[in-house]
C-alpha atoms as a PDB file:
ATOM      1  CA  UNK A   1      51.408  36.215 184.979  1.00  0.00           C
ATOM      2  CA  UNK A   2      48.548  37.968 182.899  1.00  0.00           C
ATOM      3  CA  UNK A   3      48.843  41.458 184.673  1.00  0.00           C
ATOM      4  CA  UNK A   4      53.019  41.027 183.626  1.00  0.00           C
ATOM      5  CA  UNK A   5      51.758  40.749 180.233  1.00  0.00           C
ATOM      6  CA  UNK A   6      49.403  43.730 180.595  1.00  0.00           C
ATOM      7  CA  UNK A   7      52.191  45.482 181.835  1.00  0.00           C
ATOM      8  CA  UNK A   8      54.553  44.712 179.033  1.00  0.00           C
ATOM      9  CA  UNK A   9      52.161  45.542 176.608  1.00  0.00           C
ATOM     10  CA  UNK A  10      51.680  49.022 178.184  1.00  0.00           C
ATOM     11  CA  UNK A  11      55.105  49.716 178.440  1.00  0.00           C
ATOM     12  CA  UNK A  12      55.932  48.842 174.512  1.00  0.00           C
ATOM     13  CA  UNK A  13      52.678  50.778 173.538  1.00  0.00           C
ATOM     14  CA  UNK A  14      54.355  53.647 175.558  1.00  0.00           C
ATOM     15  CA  UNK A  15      57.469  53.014 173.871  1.00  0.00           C
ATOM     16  CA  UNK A  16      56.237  52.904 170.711  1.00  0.00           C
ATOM     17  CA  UNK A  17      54.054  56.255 171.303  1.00  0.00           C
ATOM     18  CA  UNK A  18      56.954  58.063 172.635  1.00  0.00           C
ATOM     19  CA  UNK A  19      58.833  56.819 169.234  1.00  0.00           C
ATOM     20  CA  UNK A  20      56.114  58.186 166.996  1.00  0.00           C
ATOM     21  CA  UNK A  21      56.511  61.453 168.492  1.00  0.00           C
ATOM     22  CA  UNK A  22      60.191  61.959 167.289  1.00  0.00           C
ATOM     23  CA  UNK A  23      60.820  63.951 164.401  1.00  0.00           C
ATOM     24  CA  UNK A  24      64.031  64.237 162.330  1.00  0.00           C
ATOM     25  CA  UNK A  25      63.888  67.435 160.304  1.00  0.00           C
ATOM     26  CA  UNK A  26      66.469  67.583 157.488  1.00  0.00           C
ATOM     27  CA  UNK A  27      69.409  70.335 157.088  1.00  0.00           C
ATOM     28  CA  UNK A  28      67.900  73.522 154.822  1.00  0.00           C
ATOM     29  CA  UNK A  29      64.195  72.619 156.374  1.00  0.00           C
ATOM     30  CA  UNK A  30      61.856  73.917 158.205  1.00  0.00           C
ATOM     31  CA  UNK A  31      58.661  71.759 159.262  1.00  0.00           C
ATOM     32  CA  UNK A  32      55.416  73.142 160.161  1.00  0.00           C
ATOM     33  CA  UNK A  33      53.625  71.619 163.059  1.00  0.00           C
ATOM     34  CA  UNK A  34      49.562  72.145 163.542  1.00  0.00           C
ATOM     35  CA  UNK A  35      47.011  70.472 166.054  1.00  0.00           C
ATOM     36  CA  UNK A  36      43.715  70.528 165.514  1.00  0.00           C
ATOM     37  CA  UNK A  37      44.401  71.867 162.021  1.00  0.00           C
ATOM     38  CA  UNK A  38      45.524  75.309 163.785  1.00  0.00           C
ATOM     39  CA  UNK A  39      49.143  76.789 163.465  1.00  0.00           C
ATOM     40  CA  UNK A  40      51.106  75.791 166.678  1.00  0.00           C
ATOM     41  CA  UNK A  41      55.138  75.976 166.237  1.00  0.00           C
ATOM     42  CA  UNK A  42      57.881  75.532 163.996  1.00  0.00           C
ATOM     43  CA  UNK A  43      60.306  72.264 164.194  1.00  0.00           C
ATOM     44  CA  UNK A  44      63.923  73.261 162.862  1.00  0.00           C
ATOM     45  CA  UNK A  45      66.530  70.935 161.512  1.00  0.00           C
ATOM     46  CA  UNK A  46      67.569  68.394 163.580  1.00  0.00           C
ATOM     47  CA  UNK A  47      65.401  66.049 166.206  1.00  0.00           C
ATOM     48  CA  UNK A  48      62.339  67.059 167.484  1.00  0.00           C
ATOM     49  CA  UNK A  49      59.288  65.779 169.080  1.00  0.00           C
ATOM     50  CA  UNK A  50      56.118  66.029 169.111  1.00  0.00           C
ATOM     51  CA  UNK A  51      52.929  65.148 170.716  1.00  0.00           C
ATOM     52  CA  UNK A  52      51.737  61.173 169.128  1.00  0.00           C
ATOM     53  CA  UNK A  53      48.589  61.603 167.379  1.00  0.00           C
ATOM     54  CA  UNK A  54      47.797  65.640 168.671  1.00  0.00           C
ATOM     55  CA  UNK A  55      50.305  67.599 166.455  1.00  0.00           C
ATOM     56  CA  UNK A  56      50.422  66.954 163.074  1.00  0.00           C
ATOM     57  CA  UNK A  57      53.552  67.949 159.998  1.00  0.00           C
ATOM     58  CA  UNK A  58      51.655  70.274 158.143  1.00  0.00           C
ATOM     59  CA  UNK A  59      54.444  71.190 155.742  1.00  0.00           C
ATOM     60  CA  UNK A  60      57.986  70.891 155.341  1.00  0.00           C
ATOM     61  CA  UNK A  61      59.469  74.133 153.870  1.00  0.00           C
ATOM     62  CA  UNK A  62      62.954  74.255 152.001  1.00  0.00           C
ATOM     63  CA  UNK A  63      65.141  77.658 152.980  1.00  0.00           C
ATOM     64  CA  UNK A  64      67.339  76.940 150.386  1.00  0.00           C
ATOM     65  CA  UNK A  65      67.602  78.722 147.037  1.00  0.00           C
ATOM     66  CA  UNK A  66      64.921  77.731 144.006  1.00  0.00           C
ATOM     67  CA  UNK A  67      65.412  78.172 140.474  1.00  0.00           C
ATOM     68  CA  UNK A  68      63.181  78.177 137.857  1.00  0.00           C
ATOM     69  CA  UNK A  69      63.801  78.618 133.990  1.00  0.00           C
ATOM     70  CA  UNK A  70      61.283  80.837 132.140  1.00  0.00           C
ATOM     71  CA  UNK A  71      60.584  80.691 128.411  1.00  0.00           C
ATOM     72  CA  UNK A  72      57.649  83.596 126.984  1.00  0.00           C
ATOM     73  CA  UNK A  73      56.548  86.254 124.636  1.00  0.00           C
ATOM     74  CA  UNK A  74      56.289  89.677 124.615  1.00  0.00           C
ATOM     75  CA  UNK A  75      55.461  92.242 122.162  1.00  0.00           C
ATOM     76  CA  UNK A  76      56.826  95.671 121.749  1.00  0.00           C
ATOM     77  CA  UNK A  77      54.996  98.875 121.230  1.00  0.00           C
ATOM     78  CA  UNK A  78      56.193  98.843 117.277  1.00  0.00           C
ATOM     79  CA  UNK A  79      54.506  95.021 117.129  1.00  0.00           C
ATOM     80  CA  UNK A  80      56.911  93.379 116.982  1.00  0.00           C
ATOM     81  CA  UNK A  81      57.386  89.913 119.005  1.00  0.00           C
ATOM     82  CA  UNK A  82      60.289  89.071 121.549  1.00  0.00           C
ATOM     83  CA  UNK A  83      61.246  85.982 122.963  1.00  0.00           C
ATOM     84  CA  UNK A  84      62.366  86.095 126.091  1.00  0.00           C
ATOM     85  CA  UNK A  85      64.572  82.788 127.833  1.00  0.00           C
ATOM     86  CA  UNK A  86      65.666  83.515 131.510  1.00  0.00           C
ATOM     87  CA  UNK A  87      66.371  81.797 135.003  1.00  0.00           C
ATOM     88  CA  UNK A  88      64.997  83.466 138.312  1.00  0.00           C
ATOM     89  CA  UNK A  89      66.655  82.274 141.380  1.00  0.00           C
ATOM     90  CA  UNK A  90      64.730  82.694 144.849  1.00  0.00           C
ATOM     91  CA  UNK A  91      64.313  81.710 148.468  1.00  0.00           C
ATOM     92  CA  UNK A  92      62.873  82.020 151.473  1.00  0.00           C
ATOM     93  CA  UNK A  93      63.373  85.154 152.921  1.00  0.00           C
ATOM     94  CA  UNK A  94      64.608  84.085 156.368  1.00  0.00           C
ATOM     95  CA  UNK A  95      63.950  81.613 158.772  1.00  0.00           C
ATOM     96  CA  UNK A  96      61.877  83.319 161.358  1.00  0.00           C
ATOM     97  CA  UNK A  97      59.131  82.291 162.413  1.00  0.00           C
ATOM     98  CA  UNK A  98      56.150  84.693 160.610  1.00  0.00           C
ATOM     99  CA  UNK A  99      57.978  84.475 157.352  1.00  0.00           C
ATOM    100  CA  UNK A 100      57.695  80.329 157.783  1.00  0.00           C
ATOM    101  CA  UNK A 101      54.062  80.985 157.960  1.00  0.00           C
ATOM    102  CA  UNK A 102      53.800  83.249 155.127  1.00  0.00           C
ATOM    103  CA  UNK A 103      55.251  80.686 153.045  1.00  0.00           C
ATOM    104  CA  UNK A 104      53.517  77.661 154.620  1.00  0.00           C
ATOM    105  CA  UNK A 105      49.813  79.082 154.503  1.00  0.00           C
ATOM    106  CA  UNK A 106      49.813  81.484 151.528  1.00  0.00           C
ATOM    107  CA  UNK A 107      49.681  79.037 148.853  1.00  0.00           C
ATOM    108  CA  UNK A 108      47.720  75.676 148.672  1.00  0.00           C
ATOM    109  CA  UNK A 109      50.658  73.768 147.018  1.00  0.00           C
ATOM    110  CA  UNK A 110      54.096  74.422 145.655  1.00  0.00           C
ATOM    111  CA  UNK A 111      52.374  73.937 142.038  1.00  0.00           C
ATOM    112  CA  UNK A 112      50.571  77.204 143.179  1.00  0.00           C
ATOM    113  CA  UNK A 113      53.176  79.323 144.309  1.00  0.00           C
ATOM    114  CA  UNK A 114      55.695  78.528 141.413  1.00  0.00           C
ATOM    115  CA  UNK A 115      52.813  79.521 138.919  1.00  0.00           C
ATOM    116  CA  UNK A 116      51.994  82.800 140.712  1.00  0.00           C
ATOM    117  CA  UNK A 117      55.267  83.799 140.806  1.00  0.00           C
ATOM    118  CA  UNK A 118      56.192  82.953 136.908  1.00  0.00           C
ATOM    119  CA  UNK A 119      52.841  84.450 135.534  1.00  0.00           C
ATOM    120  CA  UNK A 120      53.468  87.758 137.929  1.00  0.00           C
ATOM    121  CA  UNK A 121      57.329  87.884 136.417  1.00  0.00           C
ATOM    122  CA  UNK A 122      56.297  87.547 132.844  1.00  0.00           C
ATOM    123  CA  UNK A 123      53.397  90.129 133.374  1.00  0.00           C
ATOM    124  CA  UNK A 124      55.718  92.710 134.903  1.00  0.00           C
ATOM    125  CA  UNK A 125      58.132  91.887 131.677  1.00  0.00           C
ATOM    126  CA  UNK A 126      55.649  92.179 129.189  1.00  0.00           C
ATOM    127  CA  UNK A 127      54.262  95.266 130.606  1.00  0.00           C
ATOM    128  CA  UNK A 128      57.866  96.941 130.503  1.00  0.00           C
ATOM    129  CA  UNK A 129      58.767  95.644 127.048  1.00  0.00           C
ATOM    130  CA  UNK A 130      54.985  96.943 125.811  1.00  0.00           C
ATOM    131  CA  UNK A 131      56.405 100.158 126.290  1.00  0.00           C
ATOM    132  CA  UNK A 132      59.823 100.207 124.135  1.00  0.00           C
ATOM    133  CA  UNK A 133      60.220  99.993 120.573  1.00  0.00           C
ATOM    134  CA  UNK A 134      61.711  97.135 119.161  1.00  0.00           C
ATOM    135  CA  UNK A 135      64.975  98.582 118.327  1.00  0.00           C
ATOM    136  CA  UNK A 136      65.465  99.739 122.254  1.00  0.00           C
ATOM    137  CA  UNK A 137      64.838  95.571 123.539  1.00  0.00           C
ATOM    138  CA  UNK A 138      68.582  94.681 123.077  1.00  0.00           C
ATOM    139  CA  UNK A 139      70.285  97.232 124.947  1.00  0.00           C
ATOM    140  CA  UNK A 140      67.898  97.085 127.854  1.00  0.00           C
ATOM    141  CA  UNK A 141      68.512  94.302 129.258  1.00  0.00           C
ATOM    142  CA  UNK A 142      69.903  95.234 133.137  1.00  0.00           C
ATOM    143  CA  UNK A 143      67.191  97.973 132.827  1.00  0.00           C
ATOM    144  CA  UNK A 144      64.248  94.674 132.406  1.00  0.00           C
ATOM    145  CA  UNK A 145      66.240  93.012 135.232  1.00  0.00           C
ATOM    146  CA  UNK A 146      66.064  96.210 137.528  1.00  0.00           C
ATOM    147  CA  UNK A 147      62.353  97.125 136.519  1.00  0.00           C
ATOM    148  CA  UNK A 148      61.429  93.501 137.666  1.00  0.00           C
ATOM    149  CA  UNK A 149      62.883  93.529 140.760  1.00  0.00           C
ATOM    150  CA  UNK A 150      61.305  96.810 142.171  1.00  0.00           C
ATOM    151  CA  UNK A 151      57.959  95.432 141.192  1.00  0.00           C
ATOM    152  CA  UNK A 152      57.706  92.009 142.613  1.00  0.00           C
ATOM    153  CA  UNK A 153      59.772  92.620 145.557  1.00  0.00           C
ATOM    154  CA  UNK A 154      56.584  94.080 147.698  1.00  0.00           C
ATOM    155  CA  UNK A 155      54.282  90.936 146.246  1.00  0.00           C
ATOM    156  CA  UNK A 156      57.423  88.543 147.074  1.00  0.00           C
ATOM    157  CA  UNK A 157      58.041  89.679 150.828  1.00  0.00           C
ATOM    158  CA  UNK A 158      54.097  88.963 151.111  1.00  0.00           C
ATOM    159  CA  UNK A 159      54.310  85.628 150.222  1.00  0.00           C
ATOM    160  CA  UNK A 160      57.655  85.360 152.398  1.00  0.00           C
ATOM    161  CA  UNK A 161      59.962  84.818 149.507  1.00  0.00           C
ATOM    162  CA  UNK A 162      62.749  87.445 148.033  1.00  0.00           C
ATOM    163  CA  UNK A 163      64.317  87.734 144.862  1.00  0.00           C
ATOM    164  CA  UNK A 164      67.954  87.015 144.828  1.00  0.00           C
ATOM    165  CA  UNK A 165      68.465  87.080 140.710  1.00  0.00           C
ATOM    166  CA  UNK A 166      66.870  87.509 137.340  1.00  0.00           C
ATOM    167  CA  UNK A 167      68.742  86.539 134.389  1.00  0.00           C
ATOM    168  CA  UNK A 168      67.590  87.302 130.802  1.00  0.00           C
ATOM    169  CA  UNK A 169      69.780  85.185 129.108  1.00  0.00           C
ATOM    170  CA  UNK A 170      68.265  84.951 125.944  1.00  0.00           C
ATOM    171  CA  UNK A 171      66.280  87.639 123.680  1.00  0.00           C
ATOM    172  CA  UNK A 172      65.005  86.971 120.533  1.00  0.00           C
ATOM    173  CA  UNK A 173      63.162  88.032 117.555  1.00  0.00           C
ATOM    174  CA  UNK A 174      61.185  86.557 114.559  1.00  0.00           C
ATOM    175  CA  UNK A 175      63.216  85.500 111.696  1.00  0.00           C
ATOM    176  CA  UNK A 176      61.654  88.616 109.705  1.00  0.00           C
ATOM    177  CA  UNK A 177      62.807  91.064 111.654  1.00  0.00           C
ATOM    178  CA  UNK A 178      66.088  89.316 112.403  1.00  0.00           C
ATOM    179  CA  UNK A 179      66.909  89.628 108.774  1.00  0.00           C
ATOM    180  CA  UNK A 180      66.027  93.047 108.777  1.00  0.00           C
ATOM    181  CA  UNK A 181      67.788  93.826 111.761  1.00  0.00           C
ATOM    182  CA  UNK A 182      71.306  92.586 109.941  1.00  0.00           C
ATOM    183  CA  UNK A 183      70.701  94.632 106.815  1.00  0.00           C
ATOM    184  CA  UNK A 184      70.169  97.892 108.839  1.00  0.00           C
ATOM    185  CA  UNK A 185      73.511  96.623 110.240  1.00  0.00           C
ATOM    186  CA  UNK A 186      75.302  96.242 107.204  1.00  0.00           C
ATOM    187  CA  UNK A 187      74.128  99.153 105.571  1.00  0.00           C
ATOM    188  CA  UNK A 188      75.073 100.918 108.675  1.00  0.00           C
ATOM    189  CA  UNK A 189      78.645  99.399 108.185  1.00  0.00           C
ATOM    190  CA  UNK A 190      78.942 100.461 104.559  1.00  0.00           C
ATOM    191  CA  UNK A 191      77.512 104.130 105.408  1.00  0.00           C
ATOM    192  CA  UNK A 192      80.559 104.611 107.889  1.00  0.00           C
ATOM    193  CA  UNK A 193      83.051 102.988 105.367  1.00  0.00           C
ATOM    194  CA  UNK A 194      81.917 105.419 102.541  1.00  0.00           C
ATOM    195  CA  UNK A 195      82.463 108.376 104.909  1.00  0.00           C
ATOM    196  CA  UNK A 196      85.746 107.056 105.892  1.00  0.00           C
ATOM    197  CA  UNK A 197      86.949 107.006 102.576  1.00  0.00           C
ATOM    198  CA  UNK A 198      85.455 109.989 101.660  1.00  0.00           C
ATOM    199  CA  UNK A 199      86.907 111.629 104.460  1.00  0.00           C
ATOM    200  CA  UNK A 200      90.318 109.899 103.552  1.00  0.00           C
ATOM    201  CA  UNK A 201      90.142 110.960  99.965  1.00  0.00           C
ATOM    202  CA  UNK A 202      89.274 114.786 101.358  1.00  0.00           C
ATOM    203  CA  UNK A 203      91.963 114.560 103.059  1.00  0.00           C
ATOM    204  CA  UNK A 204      94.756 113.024 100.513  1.00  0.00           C
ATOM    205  CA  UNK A 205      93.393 116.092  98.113  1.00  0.00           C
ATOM    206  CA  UNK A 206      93.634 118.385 100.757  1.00  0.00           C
ATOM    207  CA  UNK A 207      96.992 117.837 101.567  1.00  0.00           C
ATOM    208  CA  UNK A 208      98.321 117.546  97.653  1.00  0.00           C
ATOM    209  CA  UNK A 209      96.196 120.538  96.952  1.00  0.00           C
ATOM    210  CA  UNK A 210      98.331 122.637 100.124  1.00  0.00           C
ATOM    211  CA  UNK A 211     101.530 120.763  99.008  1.00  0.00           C
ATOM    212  CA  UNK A 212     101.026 122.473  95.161  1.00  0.00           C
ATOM    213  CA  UNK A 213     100.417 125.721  96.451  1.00  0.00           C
ATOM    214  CA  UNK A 214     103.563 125.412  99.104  1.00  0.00           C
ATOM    215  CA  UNK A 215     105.348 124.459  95.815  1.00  0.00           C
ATOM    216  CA  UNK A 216     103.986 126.957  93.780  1.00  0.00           C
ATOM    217  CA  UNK A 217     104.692 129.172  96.917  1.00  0.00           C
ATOM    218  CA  UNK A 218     108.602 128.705  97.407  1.00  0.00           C
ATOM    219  CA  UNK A 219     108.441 128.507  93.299  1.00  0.00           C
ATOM    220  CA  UNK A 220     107.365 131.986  93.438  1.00  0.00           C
ATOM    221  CA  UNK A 221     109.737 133.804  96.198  1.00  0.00           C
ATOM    222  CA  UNK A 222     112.154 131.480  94.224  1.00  0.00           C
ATOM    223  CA  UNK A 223     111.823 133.247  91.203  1.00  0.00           C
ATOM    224  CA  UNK A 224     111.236 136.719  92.907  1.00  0.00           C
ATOM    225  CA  UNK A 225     114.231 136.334  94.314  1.00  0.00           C
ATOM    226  CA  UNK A 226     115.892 135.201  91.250  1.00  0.00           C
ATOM    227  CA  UNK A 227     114.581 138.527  89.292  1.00  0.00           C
ATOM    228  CA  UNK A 228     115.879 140.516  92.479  1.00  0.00           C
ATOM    229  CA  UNK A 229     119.138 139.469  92.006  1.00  0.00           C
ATOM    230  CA  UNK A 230     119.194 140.066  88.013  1.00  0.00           C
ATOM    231  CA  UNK A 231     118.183 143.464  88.522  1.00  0.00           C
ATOM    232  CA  UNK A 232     120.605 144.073  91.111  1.00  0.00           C
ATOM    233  CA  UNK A 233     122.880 142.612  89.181  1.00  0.00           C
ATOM    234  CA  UNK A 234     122.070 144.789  86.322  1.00  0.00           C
ATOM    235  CA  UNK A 235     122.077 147.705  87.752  1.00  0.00           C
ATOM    236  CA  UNK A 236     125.723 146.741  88.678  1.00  0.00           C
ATOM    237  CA  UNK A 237     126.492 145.838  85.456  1.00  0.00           C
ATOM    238  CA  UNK A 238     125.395 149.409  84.131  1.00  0.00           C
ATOM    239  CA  UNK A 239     127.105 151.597  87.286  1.00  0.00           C
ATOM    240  CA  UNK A 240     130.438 149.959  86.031  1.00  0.00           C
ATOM    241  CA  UNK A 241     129.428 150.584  83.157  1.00  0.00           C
ATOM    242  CA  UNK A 242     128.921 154.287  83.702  1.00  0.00           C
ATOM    243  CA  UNK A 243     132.350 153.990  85.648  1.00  0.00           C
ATOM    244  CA  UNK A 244     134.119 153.229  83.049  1.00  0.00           C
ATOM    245  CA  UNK A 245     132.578 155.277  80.686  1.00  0.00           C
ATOM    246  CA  UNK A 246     133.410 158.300  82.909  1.00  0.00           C
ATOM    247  CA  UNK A 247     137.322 157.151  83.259  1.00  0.00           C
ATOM    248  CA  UNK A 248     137.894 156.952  80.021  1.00  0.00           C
ATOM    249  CA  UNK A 249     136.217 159.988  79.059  1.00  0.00           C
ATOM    250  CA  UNK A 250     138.413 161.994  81.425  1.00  0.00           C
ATOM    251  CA  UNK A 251     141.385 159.938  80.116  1.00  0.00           C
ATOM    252  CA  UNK A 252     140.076 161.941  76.493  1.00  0.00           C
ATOM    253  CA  UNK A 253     139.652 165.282  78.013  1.00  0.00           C
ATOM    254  CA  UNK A 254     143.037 165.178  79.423  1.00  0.00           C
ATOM    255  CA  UNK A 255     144.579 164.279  76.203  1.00  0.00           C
ATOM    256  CA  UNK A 256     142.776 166.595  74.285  1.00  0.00           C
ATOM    257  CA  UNK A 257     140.588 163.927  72.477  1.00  0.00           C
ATOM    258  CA  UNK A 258     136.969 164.318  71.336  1.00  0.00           C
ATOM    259  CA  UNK A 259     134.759 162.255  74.196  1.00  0.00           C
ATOM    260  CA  UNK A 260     132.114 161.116  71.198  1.00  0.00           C
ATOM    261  CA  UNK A 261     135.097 158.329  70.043  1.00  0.00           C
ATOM    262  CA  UNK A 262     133.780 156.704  73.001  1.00  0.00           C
ATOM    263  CA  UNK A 263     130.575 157.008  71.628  1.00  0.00           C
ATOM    264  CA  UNK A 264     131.645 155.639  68.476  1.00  0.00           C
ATOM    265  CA  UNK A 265     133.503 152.361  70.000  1.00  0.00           C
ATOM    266  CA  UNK A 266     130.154 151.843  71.312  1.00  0.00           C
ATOM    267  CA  UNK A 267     128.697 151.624  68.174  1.00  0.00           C
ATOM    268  CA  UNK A 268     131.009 149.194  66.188  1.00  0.00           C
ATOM    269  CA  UNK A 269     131.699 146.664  69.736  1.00  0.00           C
ATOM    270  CA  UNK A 270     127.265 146.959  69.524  1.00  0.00           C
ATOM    271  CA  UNK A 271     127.470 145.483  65.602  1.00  0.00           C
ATOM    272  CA  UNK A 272     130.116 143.360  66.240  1.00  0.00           C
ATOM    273  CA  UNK A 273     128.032 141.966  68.811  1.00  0.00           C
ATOM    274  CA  UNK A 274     125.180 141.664  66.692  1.00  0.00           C
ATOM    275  CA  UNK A 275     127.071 139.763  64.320  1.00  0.00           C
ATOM    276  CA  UNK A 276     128.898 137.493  66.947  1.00  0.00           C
ATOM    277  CA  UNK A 277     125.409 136.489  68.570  1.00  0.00           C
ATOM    278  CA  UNK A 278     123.059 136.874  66.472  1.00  0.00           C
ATOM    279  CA  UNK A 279     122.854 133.293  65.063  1.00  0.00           C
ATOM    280  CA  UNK A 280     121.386 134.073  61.593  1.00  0.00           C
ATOM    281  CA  UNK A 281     118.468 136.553  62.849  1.00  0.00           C
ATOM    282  CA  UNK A 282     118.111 139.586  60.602  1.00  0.00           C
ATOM    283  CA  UNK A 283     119.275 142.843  62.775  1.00  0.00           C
ATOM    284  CA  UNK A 284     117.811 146.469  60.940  1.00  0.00           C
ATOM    285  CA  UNK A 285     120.573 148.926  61.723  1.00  0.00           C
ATOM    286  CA  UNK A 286     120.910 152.406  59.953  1.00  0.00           C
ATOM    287  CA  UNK A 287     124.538 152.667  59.286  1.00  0.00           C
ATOM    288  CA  UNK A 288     124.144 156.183  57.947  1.00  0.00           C
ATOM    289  CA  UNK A 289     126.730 158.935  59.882  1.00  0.00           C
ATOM    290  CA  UNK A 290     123.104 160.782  60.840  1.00  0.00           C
ATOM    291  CA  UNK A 291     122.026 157.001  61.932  1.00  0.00           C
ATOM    292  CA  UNK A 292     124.477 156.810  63.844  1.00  0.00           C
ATOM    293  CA  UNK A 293     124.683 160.737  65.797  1.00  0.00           C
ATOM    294  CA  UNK A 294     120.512 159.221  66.198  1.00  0.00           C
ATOM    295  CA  UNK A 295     121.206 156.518  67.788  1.00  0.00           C
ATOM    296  CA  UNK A 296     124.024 157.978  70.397  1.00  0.00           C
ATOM    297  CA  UNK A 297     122.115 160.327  71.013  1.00  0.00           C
ATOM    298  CA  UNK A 298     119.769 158.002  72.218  1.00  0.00           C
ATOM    299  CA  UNK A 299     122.147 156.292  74.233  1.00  0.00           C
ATOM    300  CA  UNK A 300     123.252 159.289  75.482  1.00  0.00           C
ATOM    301  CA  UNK A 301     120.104 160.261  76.782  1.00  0.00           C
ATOM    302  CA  UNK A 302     119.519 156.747  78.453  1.00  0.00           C
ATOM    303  CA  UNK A 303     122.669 156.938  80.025  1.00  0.00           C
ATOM    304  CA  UNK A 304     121.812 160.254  81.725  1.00  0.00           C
ATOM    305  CA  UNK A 305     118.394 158.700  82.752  1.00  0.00           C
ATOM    306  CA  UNK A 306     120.230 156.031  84.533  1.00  0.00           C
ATOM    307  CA  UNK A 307     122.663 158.414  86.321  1.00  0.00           C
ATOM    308  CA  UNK A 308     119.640 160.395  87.553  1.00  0.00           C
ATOM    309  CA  UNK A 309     117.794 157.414  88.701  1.00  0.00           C
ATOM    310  CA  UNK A 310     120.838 156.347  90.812  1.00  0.00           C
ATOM    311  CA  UNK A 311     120.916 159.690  92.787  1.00  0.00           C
END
């Protein structure tokens, strides 16, 4: 009856041994196993064993992504302080087995690795940013982003992590140079409205100026042309003049008549028409006979002008 009882015991202690050595590792784990304090294998999700009271879970590693929000300062080369706010998102960089050990041995703790890896980020950042001026900070962010990521990558894959994103989503300034920042702004704005309106003014004169002279242009041919057609119209006036003049002085010769009558009804229709039109001005006129021979004899003389100008 005792050695049953022996037995029984045995059997449960085996039972219970052969329980101990079952391990359930969780979905987006990885669990480390050592004996003797020395690396030995890897246990992946799902249920494992393991040898009772020989191998021992050194660490259970997470393959899934980490993030980690990051709040610091940097200062430009112009002085002047940025704050930075931004989330980095990492992982594991596979599941094999090396990379497990990289990530399981390399650091004492979590604590440690999560405070390499922030300082080591905000270093690289500062360094960058020490280099640009203050003004450049805004429009560089994807360029801080990109500069990051080609630095840390090598210390990263060392420690058997990778860097799947970087996100600055914040950047900031003292209030100081905030304020400054939005007058340059404004008096940026208000330099490119005064050249718009000075250009718009330049060119409302521009055009009235070029719409005077195309006015003063057509006002011009206008009146050229108007003085073109008085003379022409002058000069027909005086060659039916002369016409008529020469008609009715052969009309004279062929009745026998002296040709200076014509001459003389030239005269009286001239002070008739001086009296008719003149509308009160005072006309000097030598009414003398010799005035008179003067005077066609003048017109005579312009008359001949004309006649030799026309041929």
């Amino acid at each position: 009856m005792e050695f049953i009882n022996v037995q029984l015991i045995v059997i449960i202690l085996i039972v219970l041994t052969v329980l101990s050595g079952l391990r359930t590792v969780k979905q987006g784990y990885v669990d480390v196993v050592t004996m003797f304090g020395k690396y030995r294998r890897i246990l992946r999700p799902g249920l494992n064993f393991k040898i009772p009271f020989l191998e021992k879970i050194a660490r259970s590693v997470s393959i899934q992504n980490k993030s980690v929000e990051l709040e610091f300062q940097a200062v430009t080369q112009d002085q002047a302080n940025v704050y930075f706010k931004s989330m980095l998102l990492f992982s594991v960089q596979n599941e094999d087995e090396e990379t497990i050990k990289k990530v399981a041995f390399k650091f004492f703790s979590e604590k440690d690795l999560m405070q390499a890896l922030v300082r080591t980020i905000e270093g690289t950042i500062r360094a960058y940013v020490a280099t640009k001026r203050q003004s450049e900070i805004l429009s560089l962010r994807r360029e801080i982003v990109n500069f990051v990521k080609d630095e840390i990558d090598a210390s990263l894959e060392g420690w058997g992590y990778h860097l799947i994103d970087l996100q600055i989503n914040d950047i900031t300034f003292d209030k100081v140079i905030l304020d400054s920042m939005s007058r340059v702004v404004a008096s940026h704005n208000l330099k490119a409205a005064a050249e718009n309106e000075g250009q718009a003014l330049l060119i409302t004169k521009t055009k009235g100026a070029e719409a005077e002279g195309n006015a003063i242009k057509i006002s011009a041919e206008a009146e050229r042309e108007a003085a073109r057609l008085r003379g022409q119209g002058v000069a027909l006036f005086r060659q039916e003049v002369a016409k008529g003049m020469t008609e009715a002085a052969e009309q004279l010769k062929q009745a026998n008549l002296d040709t200076n009558v014509i001459l003389f009804s030239m005269w009286t229709e001239a002070i008739k028409n001086f009296a008719e039109v003149g509308k009160g001005n005072v006309i000097f006129l030598d009414g003398s006979s010799s005035g008179m021979q003067q005077t066609m004899k003048q017109i005579i003389g312009l008359m001949r002008a004309e006649q030799l100008n026309d041929k």
